[in-house]
N, C-alpha and C. Protein backbone atom coordinates (compact mmCIF):
# COMPACT_ATOMS: atom_id res chain seq x y z
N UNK A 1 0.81 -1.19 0.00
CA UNK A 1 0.00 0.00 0.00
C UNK A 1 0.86 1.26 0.00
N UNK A 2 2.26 1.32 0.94
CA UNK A 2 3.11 2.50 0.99
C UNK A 2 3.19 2.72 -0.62
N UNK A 3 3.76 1.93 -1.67
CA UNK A 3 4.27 2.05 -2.83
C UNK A 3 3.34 2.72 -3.49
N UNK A 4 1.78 2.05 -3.68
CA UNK A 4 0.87 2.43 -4.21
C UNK A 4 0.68 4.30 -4.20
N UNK A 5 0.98 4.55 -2.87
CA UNK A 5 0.16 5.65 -2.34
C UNK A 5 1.70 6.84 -2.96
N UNK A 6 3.16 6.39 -2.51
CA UNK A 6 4.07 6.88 -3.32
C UNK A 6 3.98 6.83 -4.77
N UNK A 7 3.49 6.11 -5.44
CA UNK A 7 3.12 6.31 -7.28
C UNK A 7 2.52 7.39 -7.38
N UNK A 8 1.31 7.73 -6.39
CA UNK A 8 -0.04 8.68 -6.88
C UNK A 8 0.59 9.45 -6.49
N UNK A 9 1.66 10.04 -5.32
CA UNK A 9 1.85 11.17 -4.81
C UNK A 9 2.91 11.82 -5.96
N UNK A 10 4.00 10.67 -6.22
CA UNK A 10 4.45 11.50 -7.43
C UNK A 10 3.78 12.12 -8.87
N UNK A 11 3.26 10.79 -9.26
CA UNK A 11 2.30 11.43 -10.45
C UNK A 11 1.21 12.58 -10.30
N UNK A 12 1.17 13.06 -9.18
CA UNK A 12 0.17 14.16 -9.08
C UNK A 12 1.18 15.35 -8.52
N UNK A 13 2.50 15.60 -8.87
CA UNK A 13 3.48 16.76 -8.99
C UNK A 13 4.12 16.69 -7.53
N UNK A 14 3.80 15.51 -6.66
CA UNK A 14 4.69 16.03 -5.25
C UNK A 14 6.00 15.51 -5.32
N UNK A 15 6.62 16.16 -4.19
CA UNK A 15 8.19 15.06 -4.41
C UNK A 15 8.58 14.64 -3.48
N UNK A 16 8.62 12.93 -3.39
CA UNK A 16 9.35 12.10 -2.74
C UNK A 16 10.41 11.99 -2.52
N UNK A 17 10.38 12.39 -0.96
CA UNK A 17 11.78 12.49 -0.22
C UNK A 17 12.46 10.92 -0.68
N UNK A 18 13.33 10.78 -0.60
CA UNK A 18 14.51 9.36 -1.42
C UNK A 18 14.80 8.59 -0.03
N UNK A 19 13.64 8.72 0.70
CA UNK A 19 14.44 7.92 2.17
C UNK A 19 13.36 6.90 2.90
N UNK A 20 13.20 6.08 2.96
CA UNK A 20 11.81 5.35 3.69
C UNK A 20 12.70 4.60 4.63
N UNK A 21 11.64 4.59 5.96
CA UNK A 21 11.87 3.90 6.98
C UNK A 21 11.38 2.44 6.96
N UNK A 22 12.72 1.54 7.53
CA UNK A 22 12.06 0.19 7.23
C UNK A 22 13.25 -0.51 8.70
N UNK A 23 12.07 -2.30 8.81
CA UNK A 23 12.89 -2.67 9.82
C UNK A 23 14.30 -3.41 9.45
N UNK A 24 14.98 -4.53 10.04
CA UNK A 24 15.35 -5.54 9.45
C UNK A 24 14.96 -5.94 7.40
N UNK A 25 16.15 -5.37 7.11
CA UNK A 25 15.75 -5.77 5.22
C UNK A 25 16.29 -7.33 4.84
N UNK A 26 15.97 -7.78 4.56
CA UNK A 26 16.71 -8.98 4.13
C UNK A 26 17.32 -9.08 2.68
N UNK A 27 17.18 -8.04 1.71
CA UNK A 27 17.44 -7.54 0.57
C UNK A 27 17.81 -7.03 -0.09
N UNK A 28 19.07 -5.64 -0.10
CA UNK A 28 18.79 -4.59 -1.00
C UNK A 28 18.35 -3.63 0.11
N UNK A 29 18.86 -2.31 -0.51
CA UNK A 29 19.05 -0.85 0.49
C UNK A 29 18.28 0.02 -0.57
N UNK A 30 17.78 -0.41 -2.15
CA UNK A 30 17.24 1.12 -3.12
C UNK A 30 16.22 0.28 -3.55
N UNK A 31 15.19 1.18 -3.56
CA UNK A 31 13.92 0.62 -4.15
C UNK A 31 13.33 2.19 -4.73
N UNK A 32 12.55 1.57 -6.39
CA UNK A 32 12.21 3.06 -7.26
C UNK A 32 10.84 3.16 -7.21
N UNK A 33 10.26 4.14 -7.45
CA UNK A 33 9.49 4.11 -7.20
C UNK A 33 9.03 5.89 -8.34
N UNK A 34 8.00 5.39 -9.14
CA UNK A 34 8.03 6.61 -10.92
C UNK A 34 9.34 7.05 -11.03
N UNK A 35 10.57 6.33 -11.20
CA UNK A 35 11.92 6.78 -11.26
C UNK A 35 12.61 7.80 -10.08
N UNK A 36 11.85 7.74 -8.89
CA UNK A 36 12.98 8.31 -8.04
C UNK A 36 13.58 6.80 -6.85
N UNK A 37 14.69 7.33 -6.98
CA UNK A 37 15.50 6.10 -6.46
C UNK A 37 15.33 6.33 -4.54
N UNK A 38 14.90 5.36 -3.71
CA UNK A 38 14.23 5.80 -2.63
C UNK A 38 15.34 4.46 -1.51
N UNK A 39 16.29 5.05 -0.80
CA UNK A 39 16.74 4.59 0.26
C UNK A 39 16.31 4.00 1.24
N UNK A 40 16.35 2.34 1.24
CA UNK A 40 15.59 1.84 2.68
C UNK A 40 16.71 2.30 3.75
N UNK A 41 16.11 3.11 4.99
CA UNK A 41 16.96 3.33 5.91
C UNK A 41 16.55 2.47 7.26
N UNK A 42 17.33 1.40 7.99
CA UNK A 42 17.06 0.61 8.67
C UNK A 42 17.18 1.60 10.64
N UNK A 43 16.66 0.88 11.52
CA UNK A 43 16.59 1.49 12.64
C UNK A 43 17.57 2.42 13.26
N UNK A 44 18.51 1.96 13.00
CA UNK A 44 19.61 2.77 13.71
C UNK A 44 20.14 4.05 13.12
N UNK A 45 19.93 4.29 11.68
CA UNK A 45 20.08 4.98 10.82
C UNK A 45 18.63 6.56 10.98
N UNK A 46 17.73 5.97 11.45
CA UNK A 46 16.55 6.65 11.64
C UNK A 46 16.38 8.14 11.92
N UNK A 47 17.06 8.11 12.94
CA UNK A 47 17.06 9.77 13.95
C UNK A 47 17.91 10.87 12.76
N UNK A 48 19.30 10.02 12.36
CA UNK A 48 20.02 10.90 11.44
C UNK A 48 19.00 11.18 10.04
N UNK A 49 18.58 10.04 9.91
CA UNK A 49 17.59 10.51 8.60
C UNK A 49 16.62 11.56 8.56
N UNK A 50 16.42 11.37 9.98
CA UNK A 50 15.07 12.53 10.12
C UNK A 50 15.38 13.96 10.08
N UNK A 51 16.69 13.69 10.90
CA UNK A 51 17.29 15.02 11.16
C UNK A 51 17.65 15.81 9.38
N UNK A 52 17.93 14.54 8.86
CA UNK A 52 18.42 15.69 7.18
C UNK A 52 16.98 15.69 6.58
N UNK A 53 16.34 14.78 6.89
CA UNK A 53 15.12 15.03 5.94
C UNK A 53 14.06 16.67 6.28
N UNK A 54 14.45 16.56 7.89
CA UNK A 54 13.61 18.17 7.94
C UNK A 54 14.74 19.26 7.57
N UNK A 55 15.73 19.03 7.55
CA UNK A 55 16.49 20.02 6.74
C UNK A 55 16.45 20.35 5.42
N UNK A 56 16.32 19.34 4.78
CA UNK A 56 16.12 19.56 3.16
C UNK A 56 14.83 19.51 2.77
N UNK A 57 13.66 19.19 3.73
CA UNK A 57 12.41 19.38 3.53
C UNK A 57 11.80 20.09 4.22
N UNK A 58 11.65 21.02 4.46
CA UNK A 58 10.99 21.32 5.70
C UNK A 58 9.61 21.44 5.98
N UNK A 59 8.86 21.24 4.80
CA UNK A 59 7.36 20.97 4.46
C UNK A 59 7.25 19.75 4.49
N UNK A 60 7.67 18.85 4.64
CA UNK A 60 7.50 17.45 4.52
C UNK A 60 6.16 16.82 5.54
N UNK A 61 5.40 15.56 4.82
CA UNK A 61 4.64 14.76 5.47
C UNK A 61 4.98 13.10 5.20
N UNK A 62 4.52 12.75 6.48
CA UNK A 62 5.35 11.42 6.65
C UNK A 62 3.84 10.40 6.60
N UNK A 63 3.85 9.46 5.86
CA UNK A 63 2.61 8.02 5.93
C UNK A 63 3.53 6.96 6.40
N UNK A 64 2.88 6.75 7.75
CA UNK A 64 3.47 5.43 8.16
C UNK A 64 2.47 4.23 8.11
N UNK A 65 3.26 3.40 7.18
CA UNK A 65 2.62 2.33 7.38
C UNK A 65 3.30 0.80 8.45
N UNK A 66 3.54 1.08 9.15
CA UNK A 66 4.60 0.26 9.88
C UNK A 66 3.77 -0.99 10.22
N UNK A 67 4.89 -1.99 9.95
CA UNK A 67 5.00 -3.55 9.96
C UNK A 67 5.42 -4.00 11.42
N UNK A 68 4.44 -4.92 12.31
CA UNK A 68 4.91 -5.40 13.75
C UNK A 68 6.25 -6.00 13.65
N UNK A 69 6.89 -6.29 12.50
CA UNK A 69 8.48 -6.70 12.45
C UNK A 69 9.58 -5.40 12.48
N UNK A 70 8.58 -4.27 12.21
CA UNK A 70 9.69 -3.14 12.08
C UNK A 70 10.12 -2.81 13.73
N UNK A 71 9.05 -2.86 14.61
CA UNK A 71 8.81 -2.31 15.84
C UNK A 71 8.89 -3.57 16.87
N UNK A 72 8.52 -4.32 16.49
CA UNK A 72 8.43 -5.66 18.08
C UNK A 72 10.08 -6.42 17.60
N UNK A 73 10.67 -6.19 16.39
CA UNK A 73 12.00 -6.78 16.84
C UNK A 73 11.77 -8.48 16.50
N UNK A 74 10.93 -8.90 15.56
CA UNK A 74 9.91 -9.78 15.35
C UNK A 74 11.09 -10.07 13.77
């Protein structure tokens, strides 16, 4: 559903910050999404992400869709 809802937000002129929060990846760190290249950033990485993302965004809105594996450590 995150992906879905990132397609429509780009195709309707907004711009996707290149950084998504995720838990444990078992895969791969870049995933695209209408051609912008979007950084899985894992837990520990988090706080620093946030910190540049309100810097270079400062209008920014965040959709969380969070997974009980991101948060229970699962």
């Amino acid at each position: 559903m995150g992906h879905a809802v990132a397609e429509t937000a780009v195709k309707r002129g907004l711009t996707l910050i290149p950084y998504s929060f995720t838990g444990n990846r078992e895969e791969g760190n870049i995933v695209s999404c209408e051609g912008v290249r979007v950084e899985l950033r894992e837990p520990e990485e988090w706080d620093a992400t946030l910190e540049e993302v309100k810097k270079n965004y400062p209008n920014f809105i965040v959709v969380d869709y969070t997974l009980p594996a991101a948060v229970n450590g699962a």
